[in-house]
Protein backbone atom coordinates (compact mmCIF):
# COMPACT_ATOMS: atom_id res chain seq x y z
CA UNK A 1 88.63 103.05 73.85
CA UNK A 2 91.53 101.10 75.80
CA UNK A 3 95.10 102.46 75.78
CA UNK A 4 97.62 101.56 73.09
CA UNK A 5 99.92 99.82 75.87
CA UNK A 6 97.41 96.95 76.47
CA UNK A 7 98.15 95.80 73.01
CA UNK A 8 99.93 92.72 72.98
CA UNK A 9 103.41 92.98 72.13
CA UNK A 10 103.45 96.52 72.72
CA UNK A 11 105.63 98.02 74.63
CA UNK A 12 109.00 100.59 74.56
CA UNK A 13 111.26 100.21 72.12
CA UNK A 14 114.47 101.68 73.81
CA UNK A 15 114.80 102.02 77.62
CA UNK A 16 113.24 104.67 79.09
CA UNK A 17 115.37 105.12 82.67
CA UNK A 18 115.95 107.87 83.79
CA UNK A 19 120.08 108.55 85.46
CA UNK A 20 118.75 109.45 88.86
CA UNK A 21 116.69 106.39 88.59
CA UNK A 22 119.18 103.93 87.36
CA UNK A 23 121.57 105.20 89.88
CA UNK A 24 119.05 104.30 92.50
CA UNK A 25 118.39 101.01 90.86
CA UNK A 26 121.76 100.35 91.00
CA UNK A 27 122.61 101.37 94.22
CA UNK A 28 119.80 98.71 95.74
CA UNK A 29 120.70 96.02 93.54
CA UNK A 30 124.42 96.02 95.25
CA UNK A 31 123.32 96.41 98.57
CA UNK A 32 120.59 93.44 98.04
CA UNK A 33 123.91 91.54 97.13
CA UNK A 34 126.53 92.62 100.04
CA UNK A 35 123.58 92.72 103.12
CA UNK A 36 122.98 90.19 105.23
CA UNK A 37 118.88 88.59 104.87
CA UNK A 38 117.65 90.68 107.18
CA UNK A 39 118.96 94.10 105.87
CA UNK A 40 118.69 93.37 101.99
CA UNK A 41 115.16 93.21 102.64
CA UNK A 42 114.90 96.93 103.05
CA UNK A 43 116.70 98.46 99.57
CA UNK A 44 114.68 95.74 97.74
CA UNK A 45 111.56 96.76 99.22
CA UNK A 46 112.68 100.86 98.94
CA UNK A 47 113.53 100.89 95.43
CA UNK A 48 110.66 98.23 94.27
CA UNK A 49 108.35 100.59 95.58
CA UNK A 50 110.04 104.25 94.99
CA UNK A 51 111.40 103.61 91.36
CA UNK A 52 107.87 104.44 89.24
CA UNK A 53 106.81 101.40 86.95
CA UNK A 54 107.49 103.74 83.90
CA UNK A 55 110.93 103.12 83.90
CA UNK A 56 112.14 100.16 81.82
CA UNK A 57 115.58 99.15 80.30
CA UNK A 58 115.27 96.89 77.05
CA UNK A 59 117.67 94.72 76.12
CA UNK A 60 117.42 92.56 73.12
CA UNK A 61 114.13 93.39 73.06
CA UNK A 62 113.63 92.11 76.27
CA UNK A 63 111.70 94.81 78.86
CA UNK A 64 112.74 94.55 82.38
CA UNK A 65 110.99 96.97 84.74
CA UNK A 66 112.79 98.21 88.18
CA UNK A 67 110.93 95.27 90.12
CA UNK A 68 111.87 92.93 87.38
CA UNK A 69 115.61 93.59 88.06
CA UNK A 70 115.45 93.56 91.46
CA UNK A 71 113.72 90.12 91.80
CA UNK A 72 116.30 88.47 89.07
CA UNK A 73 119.22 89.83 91.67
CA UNK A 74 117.29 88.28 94.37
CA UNK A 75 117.24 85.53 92.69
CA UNK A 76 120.35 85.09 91.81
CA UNK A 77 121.56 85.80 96.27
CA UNK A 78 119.17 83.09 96.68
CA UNK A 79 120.24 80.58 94.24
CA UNK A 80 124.09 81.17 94.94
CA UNK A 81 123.71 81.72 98.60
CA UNK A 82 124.88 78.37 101.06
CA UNK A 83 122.25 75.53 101.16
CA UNK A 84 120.60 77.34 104.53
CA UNK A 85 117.00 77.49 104.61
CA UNK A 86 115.56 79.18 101.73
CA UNK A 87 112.58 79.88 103.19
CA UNK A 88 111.23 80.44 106.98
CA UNK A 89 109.25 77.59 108.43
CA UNK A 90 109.66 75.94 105.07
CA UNK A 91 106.87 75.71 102.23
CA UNK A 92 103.82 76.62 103.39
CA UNK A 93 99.63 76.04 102.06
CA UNK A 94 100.27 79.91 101.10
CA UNK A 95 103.25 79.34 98.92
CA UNK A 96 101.97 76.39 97.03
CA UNK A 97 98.56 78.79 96.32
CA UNK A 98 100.62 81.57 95.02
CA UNK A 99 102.68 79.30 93.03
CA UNK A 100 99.70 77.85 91.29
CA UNK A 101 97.91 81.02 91.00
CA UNK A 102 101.15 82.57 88.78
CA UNK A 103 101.69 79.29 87.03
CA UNK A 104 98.66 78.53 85.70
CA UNK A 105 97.91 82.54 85.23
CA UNK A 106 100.71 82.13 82.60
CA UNK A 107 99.38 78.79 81.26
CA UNK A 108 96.28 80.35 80.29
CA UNK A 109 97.48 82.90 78.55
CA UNK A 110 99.92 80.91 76.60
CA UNK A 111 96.96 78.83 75.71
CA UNK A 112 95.16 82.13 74.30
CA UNK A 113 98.18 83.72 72.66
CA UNK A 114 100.15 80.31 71.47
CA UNK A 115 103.67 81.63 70.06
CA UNK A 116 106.68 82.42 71.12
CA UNK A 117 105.91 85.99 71.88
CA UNK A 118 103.57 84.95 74.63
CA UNK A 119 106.30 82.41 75.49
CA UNK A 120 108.28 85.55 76.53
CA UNK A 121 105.66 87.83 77.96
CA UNK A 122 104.52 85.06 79.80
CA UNK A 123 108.78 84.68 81.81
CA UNK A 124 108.20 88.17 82.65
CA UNK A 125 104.89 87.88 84.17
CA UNK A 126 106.12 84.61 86.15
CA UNK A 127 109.14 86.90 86.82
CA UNK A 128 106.72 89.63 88.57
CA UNK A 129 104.23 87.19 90.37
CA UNK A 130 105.80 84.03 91.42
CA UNK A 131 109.29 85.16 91.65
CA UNK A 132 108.77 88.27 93.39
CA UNK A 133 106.84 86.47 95.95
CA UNK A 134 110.15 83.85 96.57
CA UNK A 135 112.12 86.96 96.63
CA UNK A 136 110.55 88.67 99.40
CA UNK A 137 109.89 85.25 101.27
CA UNK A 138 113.66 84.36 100.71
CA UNK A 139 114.28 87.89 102.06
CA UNK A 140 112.05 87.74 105.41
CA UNK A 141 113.85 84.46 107.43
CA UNK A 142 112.99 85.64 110.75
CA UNK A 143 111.68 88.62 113.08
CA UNK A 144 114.63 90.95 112.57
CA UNK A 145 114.13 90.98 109.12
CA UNK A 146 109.83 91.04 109.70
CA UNK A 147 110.45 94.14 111.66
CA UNK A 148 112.95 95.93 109.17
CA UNK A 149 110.40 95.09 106.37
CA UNK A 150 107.99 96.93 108.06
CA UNK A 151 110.44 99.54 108.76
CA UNK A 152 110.99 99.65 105.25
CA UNK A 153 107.51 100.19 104.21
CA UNK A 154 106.82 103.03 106.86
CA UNK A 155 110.26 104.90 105.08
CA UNK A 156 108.77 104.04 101.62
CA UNK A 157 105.42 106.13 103.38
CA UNK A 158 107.47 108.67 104.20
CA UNK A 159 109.63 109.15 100.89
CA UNK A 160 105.80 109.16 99.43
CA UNK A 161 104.00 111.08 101.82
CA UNK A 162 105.82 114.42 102.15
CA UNK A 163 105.59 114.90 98.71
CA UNK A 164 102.17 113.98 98.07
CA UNK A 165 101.03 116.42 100.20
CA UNK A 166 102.71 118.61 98.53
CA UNK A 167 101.29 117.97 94.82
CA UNK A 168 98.08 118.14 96.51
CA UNK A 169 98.56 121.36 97.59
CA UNK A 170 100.32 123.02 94.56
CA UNK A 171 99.53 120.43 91.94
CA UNK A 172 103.03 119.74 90.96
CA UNK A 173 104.67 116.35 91.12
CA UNK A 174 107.92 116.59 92.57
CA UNK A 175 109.51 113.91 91.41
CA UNK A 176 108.73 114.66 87.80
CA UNK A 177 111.63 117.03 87.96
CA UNK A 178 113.94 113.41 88.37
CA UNK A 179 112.02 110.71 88.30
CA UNK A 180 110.64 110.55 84.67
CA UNK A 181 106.90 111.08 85.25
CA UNK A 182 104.90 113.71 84.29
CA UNK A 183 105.12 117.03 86.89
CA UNK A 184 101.13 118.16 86.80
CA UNK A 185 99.07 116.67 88.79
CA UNK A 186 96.20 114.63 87.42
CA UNK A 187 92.67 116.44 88.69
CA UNK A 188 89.15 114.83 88.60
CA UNK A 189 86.19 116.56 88.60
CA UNK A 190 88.42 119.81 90.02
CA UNK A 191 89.87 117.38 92.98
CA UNK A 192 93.48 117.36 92.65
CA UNK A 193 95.15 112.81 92.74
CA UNK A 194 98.35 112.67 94.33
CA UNK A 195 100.43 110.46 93.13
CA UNK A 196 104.01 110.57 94.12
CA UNK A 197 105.76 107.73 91.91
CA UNK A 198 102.86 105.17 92.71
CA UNK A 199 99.94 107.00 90.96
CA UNK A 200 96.80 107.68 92.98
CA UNK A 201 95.24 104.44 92.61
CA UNK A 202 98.21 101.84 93.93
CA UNK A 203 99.40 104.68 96.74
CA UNK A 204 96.74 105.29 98.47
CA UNK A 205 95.56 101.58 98.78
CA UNK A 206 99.07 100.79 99.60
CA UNK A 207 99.38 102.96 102.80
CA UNK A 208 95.90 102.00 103.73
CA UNK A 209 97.27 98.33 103.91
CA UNK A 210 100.39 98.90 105.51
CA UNK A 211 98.62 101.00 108.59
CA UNK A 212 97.89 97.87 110.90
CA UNK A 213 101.24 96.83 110.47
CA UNK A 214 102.46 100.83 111.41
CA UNK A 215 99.91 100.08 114.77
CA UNK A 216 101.95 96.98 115.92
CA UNK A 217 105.21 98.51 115.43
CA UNK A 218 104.28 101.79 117.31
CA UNK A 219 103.97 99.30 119.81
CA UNK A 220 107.80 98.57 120.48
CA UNK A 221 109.83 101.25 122.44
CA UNK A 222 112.48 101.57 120.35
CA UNK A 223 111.00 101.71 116.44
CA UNK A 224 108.22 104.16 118.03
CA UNK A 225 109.46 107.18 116.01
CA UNK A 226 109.82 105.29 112.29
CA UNK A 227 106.18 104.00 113.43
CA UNK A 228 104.31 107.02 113.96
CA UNK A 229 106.09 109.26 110.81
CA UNK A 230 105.11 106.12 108.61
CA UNK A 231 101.59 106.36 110.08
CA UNK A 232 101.46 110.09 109.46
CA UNK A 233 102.70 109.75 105.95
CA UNK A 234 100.50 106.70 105.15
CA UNK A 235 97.11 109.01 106.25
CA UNK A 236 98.60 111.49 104.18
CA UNK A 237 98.72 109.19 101.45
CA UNK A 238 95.27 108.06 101.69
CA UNK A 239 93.60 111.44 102.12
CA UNK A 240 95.80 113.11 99.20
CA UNK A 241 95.08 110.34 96.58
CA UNK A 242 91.45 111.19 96.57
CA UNK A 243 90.42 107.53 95.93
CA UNK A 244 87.92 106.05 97.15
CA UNK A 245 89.58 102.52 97.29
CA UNK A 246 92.11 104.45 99.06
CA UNK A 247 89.57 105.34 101.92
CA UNK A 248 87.94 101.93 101.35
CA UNK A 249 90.86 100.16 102.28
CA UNK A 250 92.03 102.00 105.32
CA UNK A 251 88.00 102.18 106.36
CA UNK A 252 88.65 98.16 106.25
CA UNK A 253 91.98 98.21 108.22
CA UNK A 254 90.07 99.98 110.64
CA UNK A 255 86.82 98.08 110.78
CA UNK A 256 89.31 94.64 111.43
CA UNK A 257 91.31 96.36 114.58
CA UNK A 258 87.95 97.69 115.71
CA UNK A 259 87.08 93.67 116.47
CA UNK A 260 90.16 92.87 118.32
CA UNK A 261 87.57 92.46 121.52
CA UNK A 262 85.44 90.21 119.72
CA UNK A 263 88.53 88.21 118.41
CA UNK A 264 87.25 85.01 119.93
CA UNK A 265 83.81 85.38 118.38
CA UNK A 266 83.90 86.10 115.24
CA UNK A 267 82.63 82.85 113.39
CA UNK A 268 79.17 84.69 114.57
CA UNK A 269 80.23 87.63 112.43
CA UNK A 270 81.19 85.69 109.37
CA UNK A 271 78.17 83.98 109.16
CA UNK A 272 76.13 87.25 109.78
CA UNK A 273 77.66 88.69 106.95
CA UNK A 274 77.07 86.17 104.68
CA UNK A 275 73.60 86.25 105.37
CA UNK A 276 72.65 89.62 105.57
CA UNK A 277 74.33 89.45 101.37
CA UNK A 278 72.17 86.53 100.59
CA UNK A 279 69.41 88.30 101.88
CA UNK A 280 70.05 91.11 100.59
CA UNK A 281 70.72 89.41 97.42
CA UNK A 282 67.17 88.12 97.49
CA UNK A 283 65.00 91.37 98.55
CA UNK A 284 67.10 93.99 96.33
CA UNK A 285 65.84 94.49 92.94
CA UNK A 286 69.73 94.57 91.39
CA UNK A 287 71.98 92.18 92.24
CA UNK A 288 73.75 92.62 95.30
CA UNK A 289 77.01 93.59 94.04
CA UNK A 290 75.33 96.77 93.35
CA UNK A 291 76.26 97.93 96.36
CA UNK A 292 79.31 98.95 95.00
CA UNK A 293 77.97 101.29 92.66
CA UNK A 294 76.92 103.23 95.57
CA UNK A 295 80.01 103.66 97.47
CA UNK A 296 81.53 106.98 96.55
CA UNK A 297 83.86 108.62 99.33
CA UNK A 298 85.28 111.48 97.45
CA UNK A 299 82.25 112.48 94.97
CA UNK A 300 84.37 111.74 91.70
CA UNK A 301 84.36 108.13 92.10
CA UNK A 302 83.53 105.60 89.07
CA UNK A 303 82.50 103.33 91.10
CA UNK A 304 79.50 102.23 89.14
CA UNK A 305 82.12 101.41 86.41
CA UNK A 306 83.48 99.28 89.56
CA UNK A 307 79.92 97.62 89.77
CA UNK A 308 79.76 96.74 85.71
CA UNK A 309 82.17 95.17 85.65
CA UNK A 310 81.76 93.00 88.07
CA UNK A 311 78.20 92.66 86.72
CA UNK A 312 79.75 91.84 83.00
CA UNK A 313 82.20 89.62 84.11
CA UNK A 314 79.27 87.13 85.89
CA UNK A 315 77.30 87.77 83.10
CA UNK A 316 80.02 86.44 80.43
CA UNK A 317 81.31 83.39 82.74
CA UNK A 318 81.16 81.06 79.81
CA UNK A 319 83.07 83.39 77.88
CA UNK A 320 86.09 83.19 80.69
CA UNK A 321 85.99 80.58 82.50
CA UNK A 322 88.30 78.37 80.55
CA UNK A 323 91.50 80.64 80.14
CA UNK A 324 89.91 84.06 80.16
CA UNK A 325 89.37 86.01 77.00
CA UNK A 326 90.30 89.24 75.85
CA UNK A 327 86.79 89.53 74.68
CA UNK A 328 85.85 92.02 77.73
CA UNK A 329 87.43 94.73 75.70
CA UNK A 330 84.26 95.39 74.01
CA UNK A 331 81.95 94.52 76.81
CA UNK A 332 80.59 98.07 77.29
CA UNK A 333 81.82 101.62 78.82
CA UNK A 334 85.46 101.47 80.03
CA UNK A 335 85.34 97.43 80.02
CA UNK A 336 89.11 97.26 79.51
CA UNK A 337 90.13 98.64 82.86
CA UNK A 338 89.93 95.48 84.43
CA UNK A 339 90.27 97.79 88.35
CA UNK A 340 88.89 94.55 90.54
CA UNK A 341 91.92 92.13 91.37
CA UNK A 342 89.27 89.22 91.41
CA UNK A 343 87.74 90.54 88.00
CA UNK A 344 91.65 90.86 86.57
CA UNK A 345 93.12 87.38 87.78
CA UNK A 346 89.57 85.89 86.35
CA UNK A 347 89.45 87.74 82.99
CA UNK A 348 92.64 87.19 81.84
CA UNK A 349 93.52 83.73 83.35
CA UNK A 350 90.08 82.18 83.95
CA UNK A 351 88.66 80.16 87.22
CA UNK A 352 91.36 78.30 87.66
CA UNK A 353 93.41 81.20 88.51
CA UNK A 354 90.80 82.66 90.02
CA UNK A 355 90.38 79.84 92.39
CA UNK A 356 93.98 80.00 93.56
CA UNK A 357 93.80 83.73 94.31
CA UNK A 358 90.86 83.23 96.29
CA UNK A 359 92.50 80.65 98.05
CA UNK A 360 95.65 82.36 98.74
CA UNK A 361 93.73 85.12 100.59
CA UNK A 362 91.91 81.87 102.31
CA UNK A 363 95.06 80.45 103.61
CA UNK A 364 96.06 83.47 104.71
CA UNK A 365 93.55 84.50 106.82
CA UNK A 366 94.08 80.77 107.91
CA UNK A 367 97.27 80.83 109.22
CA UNK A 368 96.62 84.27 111.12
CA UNK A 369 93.69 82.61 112.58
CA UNK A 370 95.36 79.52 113.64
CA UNK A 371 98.20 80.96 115.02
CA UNK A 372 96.23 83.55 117.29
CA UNK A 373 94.45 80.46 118.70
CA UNK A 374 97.84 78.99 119.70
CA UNK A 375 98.76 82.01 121.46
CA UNK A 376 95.68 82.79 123.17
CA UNK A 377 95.97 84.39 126.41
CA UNK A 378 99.02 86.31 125.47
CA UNK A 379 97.23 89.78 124.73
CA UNK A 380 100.49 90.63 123.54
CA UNK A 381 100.95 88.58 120.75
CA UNK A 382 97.52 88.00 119.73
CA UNK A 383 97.66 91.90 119.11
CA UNK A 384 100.65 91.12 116.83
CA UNK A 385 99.12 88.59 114.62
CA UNK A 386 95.43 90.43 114.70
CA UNK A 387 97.52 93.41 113.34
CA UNK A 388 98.44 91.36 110.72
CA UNK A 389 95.23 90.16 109.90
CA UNK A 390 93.72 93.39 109.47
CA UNK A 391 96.41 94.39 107.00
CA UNK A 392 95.41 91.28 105.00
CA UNK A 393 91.62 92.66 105.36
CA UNK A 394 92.15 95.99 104.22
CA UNK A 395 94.35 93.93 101.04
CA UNK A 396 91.20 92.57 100.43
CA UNK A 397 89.04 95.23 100.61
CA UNK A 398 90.85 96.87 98.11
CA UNK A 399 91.13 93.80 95.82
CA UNK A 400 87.28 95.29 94.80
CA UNK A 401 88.99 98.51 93.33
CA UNK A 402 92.31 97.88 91.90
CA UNK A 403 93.65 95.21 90.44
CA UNK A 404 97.50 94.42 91.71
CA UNK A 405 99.97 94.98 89.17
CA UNK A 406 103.64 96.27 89.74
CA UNK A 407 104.13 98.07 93.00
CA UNK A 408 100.77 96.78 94.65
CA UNK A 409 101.77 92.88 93.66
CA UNK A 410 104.86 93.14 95.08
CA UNK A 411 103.59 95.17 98.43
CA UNK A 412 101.08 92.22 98.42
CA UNK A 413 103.08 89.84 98.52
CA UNK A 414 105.43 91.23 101.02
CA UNK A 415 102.59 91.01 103.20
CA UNK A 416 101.53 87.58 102.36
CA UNK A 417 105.37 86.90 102.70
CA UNK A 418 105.91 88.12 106.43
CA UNK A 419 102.54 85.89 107.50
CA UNK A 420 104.64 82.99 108.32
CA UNK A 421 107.69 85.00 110.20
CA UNK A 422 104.81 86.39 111.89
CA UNK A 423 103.45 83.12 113.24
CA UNK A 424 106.27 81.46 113.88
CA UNK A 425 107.65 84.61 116.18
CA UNK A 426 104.47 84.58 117.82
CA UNK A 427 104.60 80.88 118.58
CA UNK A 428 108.57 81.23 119.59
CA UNK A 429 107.80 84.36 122.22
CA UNK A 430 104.94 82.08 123.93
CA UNK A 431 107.37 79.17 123.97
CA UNK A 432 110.09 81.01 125.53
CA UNK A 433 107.74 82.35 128.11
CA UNK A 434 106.55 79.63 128.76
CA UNK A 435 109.77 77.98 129.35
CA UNK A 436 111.23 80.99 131.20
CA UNK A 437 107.72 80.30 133.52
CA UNK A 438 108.84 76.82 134.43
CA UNK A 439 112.37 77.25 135.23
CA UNK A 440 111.14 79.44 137.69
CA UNK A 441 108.82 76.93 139.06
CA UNK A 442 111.50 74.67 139.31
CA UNK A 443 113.90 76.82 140.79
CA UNK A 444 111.06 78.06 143.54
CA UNK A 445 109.90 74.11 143.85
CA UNK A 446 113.89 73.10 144.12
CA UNK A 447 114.52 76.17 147.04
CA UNK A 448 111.61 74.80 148.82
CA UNK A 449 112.98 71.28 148.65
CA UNK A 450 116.34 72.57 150.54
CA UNK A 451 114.75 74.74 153.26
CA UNK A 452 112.80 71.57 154.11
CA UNK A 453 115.78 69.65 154.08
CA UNK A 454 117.66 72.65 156.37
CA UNK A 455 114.85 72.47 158.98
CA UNK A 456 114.63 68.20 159.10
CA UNK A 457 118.70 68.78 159.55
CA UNK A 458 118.04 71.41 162.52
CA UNK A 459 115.32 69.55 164.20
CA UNK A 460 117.26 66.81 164.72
């Protein structure tokens, strides 16, 4: 039977923050407001990702969440800030996908739920998707603030880590005691979750994401320390969570820094893959998303639930396909917990959505692509951008196990957001070497010039 909160129109009545939370809510909302771009990127990030979903303050009936907030005072720095650039390298294939994706994500449900209820519900959603992702883009104009964002989500690690480890060791949630979630641990099949203020299933996917981007930054001198205790934390994350889309996803970060030496072959790859599934597809008796079913890291693992509904949802495509349906309720066994990001985006908003979302992750792996190829031959760089391209990986891998709601979304799209600071620092750094190369040419080419004139002058 599905939960009472995926009612439509449910809801909390009255707000639900905690005072140690609203403190810390707003505490970042000020600082988001007085900080220059770079820096306001970090107490957004922080307290979007800290502050547990739970928490809500209602006002006219109205429910804003913690993220919720913080993206209207984004908005509202962005909209009132001097006509600068809003965003960095301007709009790009990635923010046009995400835009349609949340657009017509709202559409369909509008066209499913027509009222002015869904009206309303439907603001708050656009709220969450397409202006968090303008918030954290607005937020990231250029490498300083790229690196503190990162630097951001190794401290949001740590905050999550310590702790985590804890629970998993004496099954108490600390921040219950504060941060208005429940203080026992939640234990499957005698295997204490960690949670922290994430819950087991967004945490541990959301350190195994963020541990490429921990790799590149271990890389520079002077943010080695940050680097390695957000590395530490986000393994400690993973492990403690006892998920296995947790495990999934870092096993995925891995597997795409593992083929940094085969970086300028992988086209092979792709196409390998795609046809050892077809074939695979064609021998098996079961379809070949079946696969799935057998992929249990941890030994209390649903993921055969994983594999239904996967199996459902292409089974009832002309159910969907229009503008979703909330049919999929009544499906079969535990058909309502739509955990597969592709299965979410296509149940409730149909292909059209669906499309987008696949495309966004397209682009993505695009522009990461593209941009290595413009740097080739400085090992230095490409390393930076792969880095970033296995973090989008892992994103996907996990995109088979969760589906990206609150804290995930907006870790997502922090991601996607720092994709085009990422290329366009890349492409400055090669520039400037480059540059820096010929001067010196010059200069050598110009001092050659005048000893030749100095020993014409002597000779004669």
């Amino acid at each position: 039977m599905p939960p009472e909160h995926l009612r439509f129109g449910g809801g909390a009545a009255d707000s639900t923050i905690v005072p140690a939370m609203a403190l810390f809510l707003l505490i970042a909302c000020i600082l988001i407001l007085v900080l220059s771009r770079q820096k306001a990127i970090a107490p957004f990030l922080i307290a979007g990702l800290v502050i547990p979903v739970n928490q809500v303050v209602v006002l006219g009936g109205l429910h804003f969440s913690p993220i919720r907030i913080l993206v209207l005072v984004a908005m509202v720095r962005m909209i009132v800030s001097p006509g600068h650039e809003r965003f960095a390298g301007g709009i790009n294939r990635i923010d046009q996908m995400v835009a349609l994706w949340s657009i017509f994500a709202v559409v369909a449900f509008f066209l499913e739920f027509p009222g002015t209820p869904a009206v309303i519900q439907g603001a708050g959603d656009l709220i969450d998707t397409l202006g968090g992702y303008l918030a954290v883009r607005y937020l990231n104009p250029d490498g300083a603030s790229l690196r503190n964002t990162i630097k951001a989500l190794a401290l949001v690690c740590v905050i999550q880590g310590v702790p985590m480890i804890v629970e998993r060791i004496t099954q108490i949630n600390v921040f219950g005691y504060f941060a208005g979630i429940p203080v026992v641990s939640t234990i499957r099949d005698g295997k204490v979750r960690a949670a922290g203020t994430m819950g087991a299933l967004s945490a541990g996917p959301f350190a195994g994401m963020c541990v490429p981007l921990f790799l590149w930054l271990w890389s520079k001198r002077e943010s080695r320390t940050i680097a390695i205790c957000g590395l530490i934390s986000a393994m400690a994350m993973v492990i403690t969570s006892n998920s296995s889309t947790s495990l999934s996803t870092l096993l995925g970060a891995f597997i795409a820094l593992s083929f940094w030496r085969f970086r300028k072959q992988m086209r092979p790859f792709r196409w390998g893959v795609a046809t050892a599934l077809l074939s695979l597809h064609l021998l098996m008796k079961a379809p070949v998303w079946a696969l799935i079913a057998r992929l249990d890291f941890t030994g209390s693992s649903s993921s055969y639930q994983r594999y239904a509904l996967i199996d459902m949802t292409i089974r009832h495509f002309s159910d969907w396909w229009l503008i979703g349906t909330n049919e999929y309720l009544n499906w079969g066994w535990d058909s309502w917990d739509t955990c597969d990001q592709f299965v979410d985006v296509a149940l409730k908003g149909g292909l059209i959505p669906l499309i987008f979302f696949i495309a966004t992750l397209s682009r993505s792996f695009g522009m990461i692509g593209r941009a290595r190829k413009l740097v080739e031959g400085n090992r230095k760089e490409e390393w930076f951008l792969w880095c970033f391209g296995a973090a989008v990986f892992a994103s996907f891998v996990s995109c088979w196990g969760i589906n990206f709601t609150g804290i995930l979304l907006l870790a997502f799209f922090a991601l996607l957001a720092l994709l085009p600071v990422a290329k366009a620092e890349a492409l400055r750094t090669v520039r400037e070497t480059v540059g820096s190369r010929n001067q010196e040419r010059l200069a050598f080419a110009g001092g050659a010039k005048e000893v030749k004139s100095w020993a014409q002058a002597w000779s004669r």
